[in-house]
Every structure is written in C-alpha cells, then in structure tokens.
Protein backbone atom coordinates (compact mmCIF):
# COMPACT_ATOMS: atom_id res chain seq x y z
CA UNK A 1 -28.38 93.97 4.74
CA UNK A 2 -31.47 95.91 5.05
CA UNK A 3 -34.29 94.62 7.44
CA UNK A 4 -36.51 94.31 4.52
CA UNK A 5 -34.20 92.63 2.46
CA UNK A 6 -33.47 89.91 5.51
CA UNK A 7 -37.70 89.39 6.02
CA UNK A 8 -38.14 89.27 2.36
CA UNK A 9 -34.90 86.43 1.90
CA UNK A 10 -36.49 84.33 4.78
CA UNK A 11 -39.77 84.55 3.55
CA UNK A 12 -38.75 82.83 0.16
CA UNK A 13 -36.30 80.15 1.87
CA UNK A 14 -39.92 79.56 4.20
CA UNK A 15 -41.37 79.53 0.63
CA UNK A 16 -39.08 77.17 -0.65
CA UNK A 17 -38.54 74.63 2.15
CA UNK A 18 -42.68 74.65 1.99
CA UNK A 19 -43.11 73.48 -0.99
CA UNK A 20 -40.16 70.97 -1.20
CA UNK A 21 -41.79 69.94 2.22
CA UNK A 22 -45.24 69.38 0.56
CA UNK A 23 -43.44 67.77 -2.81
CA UNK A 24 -41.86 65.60 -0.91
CA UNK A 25 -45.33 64.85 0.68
CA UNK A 26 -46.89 64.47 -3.10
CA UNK A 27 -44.21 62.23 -3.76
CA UNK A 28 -44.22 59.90 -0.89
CA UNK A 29 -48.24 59.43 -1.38
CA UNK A 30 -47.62 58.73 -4.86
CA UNK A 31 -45.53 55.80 -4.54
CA UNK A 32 -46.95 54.37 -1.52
CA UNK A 33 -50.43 54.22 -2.71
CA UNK A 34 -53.10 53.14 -0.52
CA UNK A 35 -53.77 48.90 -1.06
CA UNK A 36 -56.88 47.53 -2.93
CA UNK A 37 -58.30 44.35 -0.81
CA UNK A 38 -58.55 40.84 -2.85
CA UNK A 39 -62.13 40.64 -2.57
CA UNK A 40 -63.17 38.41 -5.52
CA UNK A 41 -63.37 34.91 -5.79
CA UNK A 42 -62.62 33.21 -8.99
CA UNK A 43 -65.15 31.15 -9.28
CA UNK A 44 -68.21 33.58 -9.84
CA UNK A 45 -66.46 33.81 -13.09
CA UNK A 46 -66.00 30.23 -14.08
CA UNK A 47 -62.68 29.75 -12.74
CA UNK A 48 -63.05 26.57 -10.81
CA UNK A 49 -59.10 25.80 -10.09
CA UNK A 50 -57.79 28.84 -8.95
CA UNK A 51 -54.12 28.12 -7.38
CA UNK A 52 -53.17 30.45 -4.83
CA UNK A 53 -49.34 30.76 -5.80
CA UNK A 54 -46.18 33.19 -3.95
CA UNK A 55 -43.36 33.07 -5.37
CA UNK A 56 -39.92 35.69 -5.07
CA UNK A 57 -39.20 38.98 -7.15
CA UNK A 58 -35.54 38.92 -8.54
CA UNK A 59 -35.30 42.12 -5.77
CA UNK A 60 -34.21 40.40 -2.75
CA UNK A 61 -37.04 40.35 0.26
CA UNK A 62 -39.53 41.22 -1.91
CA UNK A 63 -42.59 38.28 -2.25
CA UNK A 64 -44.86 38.06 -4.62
CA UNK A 65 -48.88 36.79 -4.44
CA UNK A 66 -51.41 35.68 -7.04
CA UNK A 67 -53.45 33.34 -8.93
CA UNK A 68 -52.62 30.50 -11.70
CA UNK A 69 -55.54 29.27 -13.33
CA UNK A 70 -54.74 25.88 -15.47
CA UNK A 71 -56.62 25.64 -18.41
CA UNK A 72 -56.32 21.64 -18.12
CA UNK A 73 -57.52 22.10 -14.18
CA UNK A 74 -60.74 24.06 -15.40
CA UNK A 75 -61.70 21.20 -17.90
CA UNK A 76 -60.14 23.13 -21.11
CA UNK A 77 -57.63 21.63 -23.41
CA UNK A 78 -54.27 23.62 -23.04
CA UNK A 79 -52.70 24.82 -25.86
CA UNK A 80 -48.84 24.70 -24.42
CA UNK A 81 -49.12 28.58 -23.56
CA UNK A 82 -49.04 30.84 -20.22
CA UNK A 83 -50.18 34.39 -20.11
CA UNK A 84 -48.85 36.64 -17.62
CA UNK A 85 -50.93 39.83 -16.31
CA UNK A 86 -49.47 42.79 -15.41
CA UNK A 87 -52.04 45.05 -13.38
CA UNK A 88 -52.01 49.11 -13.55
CA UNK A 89 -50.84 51.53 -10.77
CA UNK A 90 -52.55 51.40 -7.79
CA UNK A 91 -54.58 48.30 -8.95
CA UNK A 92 -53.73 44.34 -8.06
CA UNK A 93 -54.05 41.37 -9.49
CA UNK A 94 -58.12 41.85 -10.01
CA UNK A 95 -57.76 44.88 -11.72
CA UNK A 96 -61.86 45.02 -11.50
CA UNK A 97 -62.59 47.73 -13.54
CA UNK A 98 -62.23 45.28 -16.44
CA UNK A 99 -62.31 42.78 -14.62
CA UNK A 100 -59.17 40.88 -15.17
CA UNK A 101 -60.79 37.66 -13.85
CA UNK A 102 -63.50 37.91 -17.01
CA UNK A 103 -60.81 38.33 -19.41
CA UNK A 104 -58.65 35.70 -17.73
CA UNK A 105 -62.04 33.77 -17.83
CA UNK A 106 -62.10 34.26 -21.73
CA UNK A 107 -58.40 33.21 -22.38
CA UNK A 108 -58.54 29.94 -20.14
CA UNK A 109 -61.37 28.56 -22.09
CA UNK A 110 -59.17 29.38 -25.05
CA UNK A 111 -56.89 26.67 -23.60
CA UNK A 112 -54.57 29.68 -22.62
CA UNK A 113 -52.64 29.17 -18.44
CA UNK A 114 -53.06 32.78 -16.87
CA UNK A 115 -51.22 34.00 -14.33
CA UNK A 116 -52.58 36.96 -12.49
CA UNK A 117 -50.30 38.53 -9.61
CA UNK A 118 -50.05 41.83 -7.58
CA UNK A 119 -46.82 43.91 -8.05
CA UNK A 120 -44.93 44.70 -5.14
CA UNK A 121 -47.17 47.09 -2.67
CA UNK A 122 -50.23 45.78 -3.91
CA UNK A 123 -53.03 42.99 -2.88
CA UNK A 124 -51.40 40.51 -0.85
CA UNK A 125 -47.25 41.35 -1.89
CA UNK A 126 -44.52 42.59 0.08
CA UNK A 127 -44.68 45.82 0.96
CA UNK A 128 -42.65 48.57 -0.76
CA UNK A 129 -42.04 51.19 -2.77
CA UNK A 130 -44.30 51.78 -5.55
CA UNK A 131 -42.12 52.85 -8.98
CA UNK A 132 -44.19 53.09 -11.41
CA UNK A 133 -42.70 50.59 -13.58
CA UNK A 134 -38.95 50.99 -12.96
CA UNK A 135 -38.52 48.31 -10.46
CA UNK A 136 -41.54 46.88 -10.82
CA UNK A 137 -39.70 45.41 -13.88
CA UNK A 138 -37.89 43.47 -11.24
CA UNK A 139 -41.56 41.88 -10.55
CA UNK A 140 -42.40 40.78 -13.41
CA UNK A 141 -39.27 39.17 -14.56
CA UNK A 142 -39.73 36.73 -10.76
CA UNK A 143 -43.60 35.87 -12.52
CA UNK A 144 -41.61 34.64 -15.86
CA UNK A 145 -39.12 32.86 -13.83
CA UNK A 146 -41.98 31.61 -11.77
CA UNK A 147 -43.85 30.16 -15.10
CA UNK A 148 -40.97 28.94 -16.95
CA UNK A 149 -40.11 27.39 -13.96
CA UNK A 150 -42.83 25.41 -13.30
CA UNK A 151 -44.14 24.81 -16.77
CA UNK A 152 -41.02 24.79 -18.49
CA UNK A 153 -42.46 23.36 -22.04
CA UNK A 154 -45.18 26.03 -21.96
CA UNK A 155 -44.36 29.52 -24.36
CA UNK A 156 -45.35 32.76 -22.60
CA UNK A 157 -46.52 35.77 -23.53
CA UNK A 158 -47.63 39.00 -21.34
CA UNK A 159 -50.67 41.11 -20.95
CA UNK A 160 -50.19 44.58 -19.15
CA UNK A 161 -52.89 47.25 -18.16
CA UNK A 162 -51.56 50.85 -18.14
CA UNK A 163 -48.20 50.82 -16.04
CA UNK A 164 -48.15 47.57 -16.27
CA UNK A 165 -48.43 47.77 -19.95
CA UNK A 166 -45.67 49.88 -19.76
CA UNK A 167 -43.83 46.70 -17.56
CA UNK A 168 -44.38 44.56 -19.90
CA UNK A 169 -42.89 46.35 -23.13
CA UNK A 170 -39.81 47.18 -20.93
CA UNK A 171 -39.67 43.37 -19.81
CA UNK A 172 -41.04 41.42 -22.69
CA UNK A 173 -39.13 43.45 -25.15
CA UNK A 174 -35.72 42.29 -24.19
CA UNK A 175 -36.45 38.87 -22.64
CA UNK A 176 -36.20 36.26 -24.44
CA UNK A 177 -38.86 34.21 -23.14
CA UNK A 178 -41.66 36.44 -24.24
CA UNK A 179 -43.09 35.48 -27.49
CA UNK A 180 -45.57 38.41 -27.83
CA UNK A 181 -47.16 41.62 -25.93
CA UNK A 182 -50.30 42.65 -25.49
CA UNK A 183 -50.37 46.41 -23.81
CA UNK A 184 -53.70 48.02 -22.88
CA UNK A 185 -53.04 51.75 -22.68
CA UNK A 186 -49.41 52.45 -22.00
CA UNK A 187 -47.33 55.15 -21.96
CA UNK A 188 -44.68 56.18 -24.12
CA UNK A 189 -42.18 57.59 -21.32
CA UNK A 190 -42.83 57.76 -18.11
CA UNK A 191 -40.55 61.12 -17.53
CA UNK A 192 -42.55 62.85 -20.20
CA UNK A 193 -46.16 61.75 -19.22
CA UNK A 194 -45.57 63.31 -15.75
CA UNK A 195 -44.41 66.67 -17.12
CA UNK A 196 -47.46 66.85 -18.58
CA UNK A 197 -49.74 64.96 -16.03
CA UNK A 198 -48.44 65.53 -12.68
CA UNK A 199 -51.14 68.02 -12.01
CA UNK A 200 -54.02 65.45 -12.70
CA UNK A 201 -52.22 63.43 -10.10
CA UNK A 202 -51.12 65.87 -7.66
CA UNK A 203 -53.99 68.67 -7.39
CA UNK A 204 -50.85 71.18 -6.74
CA UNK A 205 -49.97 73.63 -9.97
CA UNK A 206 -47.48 73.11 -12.66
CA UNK A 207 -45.03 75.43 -11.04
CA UNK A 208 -43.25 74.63 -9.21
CA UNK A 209 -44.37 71.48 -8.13
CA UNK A 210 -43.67 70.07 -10.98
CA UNK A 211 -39.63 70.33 -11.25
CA UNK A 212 -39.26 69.50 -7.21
CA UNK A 213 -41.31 66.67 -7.37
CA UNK A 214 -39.49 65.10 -10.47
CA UNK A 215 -35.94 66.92 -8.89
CA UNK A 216 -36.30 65.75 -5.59
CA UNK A 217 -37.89 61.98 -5.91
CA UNK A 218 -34.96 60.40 -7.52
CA UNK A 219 -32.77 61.90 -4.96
CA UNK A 220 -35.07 61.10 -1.66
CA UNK A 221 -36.43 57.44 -3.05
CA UNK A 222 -33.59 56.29 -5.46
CA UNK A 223 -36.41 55.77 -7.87
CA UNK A 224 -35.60 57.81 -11.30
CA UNK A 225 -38.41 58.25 -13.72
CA UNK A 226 -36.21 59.30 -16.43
CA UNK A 227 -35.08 55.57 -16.41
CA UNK A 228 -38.54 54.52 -17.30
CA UNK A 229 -38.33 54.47 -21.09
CA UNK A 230 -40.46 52.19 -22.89
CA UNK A 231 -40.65 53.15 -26.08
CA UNK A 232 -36.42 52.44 -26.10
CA UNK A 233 -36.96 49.09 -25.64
CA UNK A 234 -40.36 48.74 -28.10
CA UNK A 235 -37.78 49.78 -30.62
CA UNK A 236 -35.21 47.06 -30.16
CA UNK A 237 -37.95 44.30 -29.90
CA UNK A 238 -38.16 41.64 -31.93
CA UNK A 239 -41.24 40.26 -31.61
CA UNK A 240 -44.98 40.58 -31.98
CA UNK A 241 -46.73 43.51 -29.85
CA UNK A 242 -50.12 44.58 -29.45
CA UNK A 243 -51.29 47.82 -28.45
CA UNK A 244 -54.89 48.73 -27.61
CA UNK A 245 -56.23 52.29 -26.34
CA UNK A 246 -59.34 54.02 -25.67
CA UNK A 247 -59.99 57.46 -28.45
CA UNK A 248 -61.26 58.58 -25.02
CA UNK A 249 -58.46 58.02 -22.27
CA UNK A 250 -57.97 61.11 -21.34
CA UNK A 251 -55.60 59.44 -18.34
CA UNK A 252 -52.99 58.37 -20.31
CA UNK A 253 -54.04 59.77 -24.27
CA UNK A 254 -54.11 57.37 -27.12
CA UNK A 255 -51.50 59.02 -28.78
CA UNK A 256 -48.83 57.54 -26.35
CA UNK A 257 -49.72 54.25 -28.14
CA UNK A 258 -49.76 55.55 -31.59
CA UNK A 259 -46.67 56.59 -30.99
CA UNK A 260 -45.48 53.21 -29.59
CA UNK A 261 -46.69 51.39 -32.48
CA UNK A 262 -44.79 53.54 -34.70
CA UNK A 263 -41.48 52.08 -33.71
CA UNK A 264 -42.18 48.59 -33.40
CA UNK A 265 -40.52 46.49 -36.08
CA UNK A 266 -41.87 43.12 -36.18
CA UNK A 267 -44.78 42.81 -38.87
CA UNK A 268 -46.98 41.32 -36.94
CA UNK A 269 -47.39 44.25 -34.08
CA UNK A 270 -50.66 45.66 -34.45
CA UNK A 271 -52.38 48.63 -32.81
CA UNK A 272 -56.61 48.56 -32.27
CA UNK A 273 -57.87 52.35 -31.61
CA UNK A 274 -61.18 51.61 -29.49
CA UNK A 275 -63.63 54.91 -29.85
CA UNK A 276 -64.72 56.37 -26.92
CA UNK A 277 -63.20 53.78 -24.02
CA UNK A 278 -61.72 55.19 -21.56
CA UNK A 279 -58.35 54.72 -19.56
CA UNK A 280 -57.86 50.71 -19.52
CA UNK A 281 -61.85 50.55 -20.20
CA UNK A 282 -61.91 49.15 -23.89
CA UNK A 283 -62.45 45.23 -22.08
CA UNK A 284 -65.18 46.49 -19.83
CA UNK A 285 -67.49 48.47 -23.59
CA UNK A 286 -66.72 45.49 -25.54
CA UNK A 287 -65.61 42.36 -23.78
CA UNK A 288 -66.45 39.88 -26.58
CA UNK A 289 -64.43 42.07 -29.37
CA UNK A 290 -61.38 42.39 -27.18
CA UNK A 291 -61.06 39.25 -26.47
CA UNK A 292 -61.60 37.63 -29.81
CA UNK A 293 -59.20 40.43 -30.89
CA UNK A 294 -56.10 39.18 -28.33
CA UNK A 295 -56.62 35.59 -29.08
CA UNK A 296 -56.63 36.35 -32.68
CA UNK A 297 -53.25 38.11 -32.30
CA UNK A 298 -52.23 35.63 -29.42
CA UNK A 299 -52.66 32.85 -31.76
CA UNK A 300 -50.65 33.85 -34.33
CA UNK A 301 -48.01 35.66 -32.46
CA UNK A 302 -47.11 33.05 -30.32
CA UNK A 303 -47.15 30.54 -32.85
CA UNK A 304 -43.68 31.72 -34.16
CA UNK A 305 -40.37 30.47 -33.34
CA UNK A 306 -38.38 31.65 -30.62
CA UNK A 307 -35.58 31.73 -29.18
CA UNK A 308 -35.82 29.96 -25.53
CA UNK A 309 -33.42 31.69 -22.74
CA UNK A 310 -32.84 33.36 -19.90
CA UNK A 311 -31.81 37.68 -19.47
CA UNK A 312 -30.76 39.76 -16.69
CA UNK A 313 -33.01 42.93 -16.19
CA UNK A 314 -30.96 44.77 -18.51
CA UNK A 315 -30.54 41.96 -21.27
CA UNK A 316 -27.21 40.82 -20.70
C-alpha cells in the first residue's frame, strides 16, 4: 500500500473514531441532563397541605420524590379521584413553565388528589439514566402503585407534559388502573422524532451524527429508542385520551398529536389544537380554558366503569 493510500486510510479511521467519540459525548449529555432545583413552595399557589412523599420505582434502587396534595387536606370536597403528573424531559415535578403547581392548584379545588413527582434523574430522585420515556415507564408505574396503594378506593387518571405525555400513553394505555389520559404535546415515536430532531438537540449536522448517535446509544447505554413507541400502545387502548398541542410547537409539531388522535378508539378521546402555544405552553396563554377543558373531559372520562387491576410493564 501506497504512502498516500496509508495517510489517507488513517485519516478517515481518525475521522471516524472522532465523531463516534463526540456522539458518544452528544449522547451521554443527552441522557444525563443537568438537574432543575425544587425551588417553589406550594403554598404561594394555594396549596396549603402539600405532603412531601418518596416512594420506590418498580426498577430496583431507584427512589422516587414528590408532592401529594389532598383535596380534603386543602379544605375541598374530594371527588374519589387521583391525578398523576408526569413532567417533560429535563423538567421535574414543577414543570414551571406552566406551572404545574397552578394547574395542580386548579384541579385540587375541583376536588381532584394530585400527585406531582420527579422522574428518575430529576428534582430530588435517584440518580440515573435519563431515557426519554423507555424506562421512565418503570417510574411512573411505582407513582400508580404508590396511589392505589395508599388510596386504594380512589380512580386515577394521568396527566403528562411532552415526554412525559409520551409516559403516560405508553403506561396508562395498557394499565388497567388508568381510567383516562390527558397528554400535553407528545410525540408519536420517539425513534422517528429524533431522525428528524436530533439536530435541534445536538447542534452537530444530520450526517453523520445522526445514525452514530441513534447506532451507538442503544449499544453503549442499553437504552433503545426504537422501543419507545407510543402511538402502538394509543392504538390498543381502551379508554378515554386527551391530547392537547400548541399550532405553534415547533419542539415537538402538532402533527405528532394529530396523528395520535387518529388511532385512538374509545369515543370519548378528544384532541384540542391550541393556536399559536408553543411546546407544552397552551396552560401558561390560557390557563382558565385549559383547565375547564381537562376537568370537562376528566369528569366524564373518569366517570366510566373500569376494570380495577394490576399489569406488569408490558401488560401481562
């Protein structure tokens, strides 16, 4: 071989291991996300009993923090239901571009329970690796188990921001403890959106970023984002689900939702197109409208029968 055949092969393997070295950089940053503190207090929004509460994921090691607010504690007559938030990457519990704790506000003086929580590797949980709503499924099945356990009478129902919007249709549509979904700017398939949005995310190009970061992740991090699929499970679900978007997300596009709502079966699933909001920023333009809209759909979705039980992660 040639000397300038040997320079120019070892200049593209230096190529190469580069930029598997700085997608494997990308990819590490991406799922270990820098921590948002907990730095409001429930109170300033008229949440006078806010009960600090831990409790396990169904991953083993993995510990859970957040906040139940009792309607009954904060002088509101229950109505027998618990909401469960689900908060978006990178967020926690608080969520404060809405904020979470003036919608959770809203729905306790409904008479709804809320439970508000941080996903593993946010706010105040364990510390881990950040999937982007594959094993953060694992999460949010320990908050059901947590609510059913302690208020077993009480019917529950799930409210997810963005990927953990996404959460929630992959949890609540196969468990049969979920009476009804409410999911705030989702994505259809989490495979697919980063094909298309990994740039937005990563600053590096298309090529060939792009096919080493999805290549090499599920190899380096066991964490495959081909197996995050919700619009499989929307699908199969029996049960009430409602989607909300911004016209204007242009973080995760409306269509994703439209596209959701397509497949879901039961009658009462509804979509609400909000113009102009942004990603997960419908709440924040018209806080009064959105809420009246979820406890509108709330009301009558949980008000159907159901089937009480308990599924694995994968509904066996």
């Amino acid at each position: 071989m040639s000397t300038v055949l040997i320079i120019v092969a070892s200049l593209l393997l230096l190529g190469i291991l580069a930029a598997s070295a700085i997608a494997l950089h990308v990819t590490w940053r991406l799922t270990h996300p820098v921590r948002k503190p907990i730095d409001m207090n429930p109170e300033d929004f008229g949440l006078e009993a806010a009960e600090a509460v831990v409790f396990p994921s169904r991953e083993t090691n993995i510990s859970l923090s957040g906040w139940y607010h009792s309607a009954a504690r904060n002088g509101r007559t229950p109505n027998g239901r618990t909401l469960i938030f689900a908060h978006g990457y990178s967020q926690n519990r608080q969520e404060p571009h809405l904020p979470a704790l003036a919608l959770a506000s809203k729905l306790v003086q409904a008479g709804y329970d809320v439970l508000m929580f941080d996903f593993r590797n946010s706010g105040e949980s364990t510390p881990a690796l950040t999937t982007i709503g594959l094993r953060e499924q694992h999460d949010l099945l320990g908050a059901i188990d947590f609510v059913a356990a302690k208020h077993p009478e009480q019917t529950i129902g799930l409210v997810g921001f963005s990927m953990g919007a996404a959460t929630a249709l992959l949890v609540g549509g196969r468990d049969a403890r979920i009476a009804a979904v409410v999911a705030d700017s989702p994505f259809y398939s989490l495979s697919e959106y980063l094909e298309e949005n990994l740039p937005q995310w990563t600053g590096l190009p298309r090529f060939p970023f792009n096919w080493l970061i999805l290549t090499l992740s599920p190899v380096f991090l066991r964490a495959n984002p081909r197996h995050v699929k919700p619009f499989e499970i929307v699908r199969q679900a029996k049960k009430p689900i409602l989607f909300i978007h911004g016209t204007g997300d242009h973080t995760v596009p409306a269509e994703n939702s439209k596209r959701l709502h397509a497949l879901a079966e039961d009658e009462d699933s509804q979509i609400w197109l909000v113009p102009h909001a942004g990603h997960v920023r419908s709440f924040a333009l018209i806080p009064d409208e959105y809420a009246e809209r979820v406890i509108a759909f709330l009301e009558r979705g949980m008000g159907k029968t159901r089937q009480n039980g308990k599924t694995s992660l994968w509904g066996k």
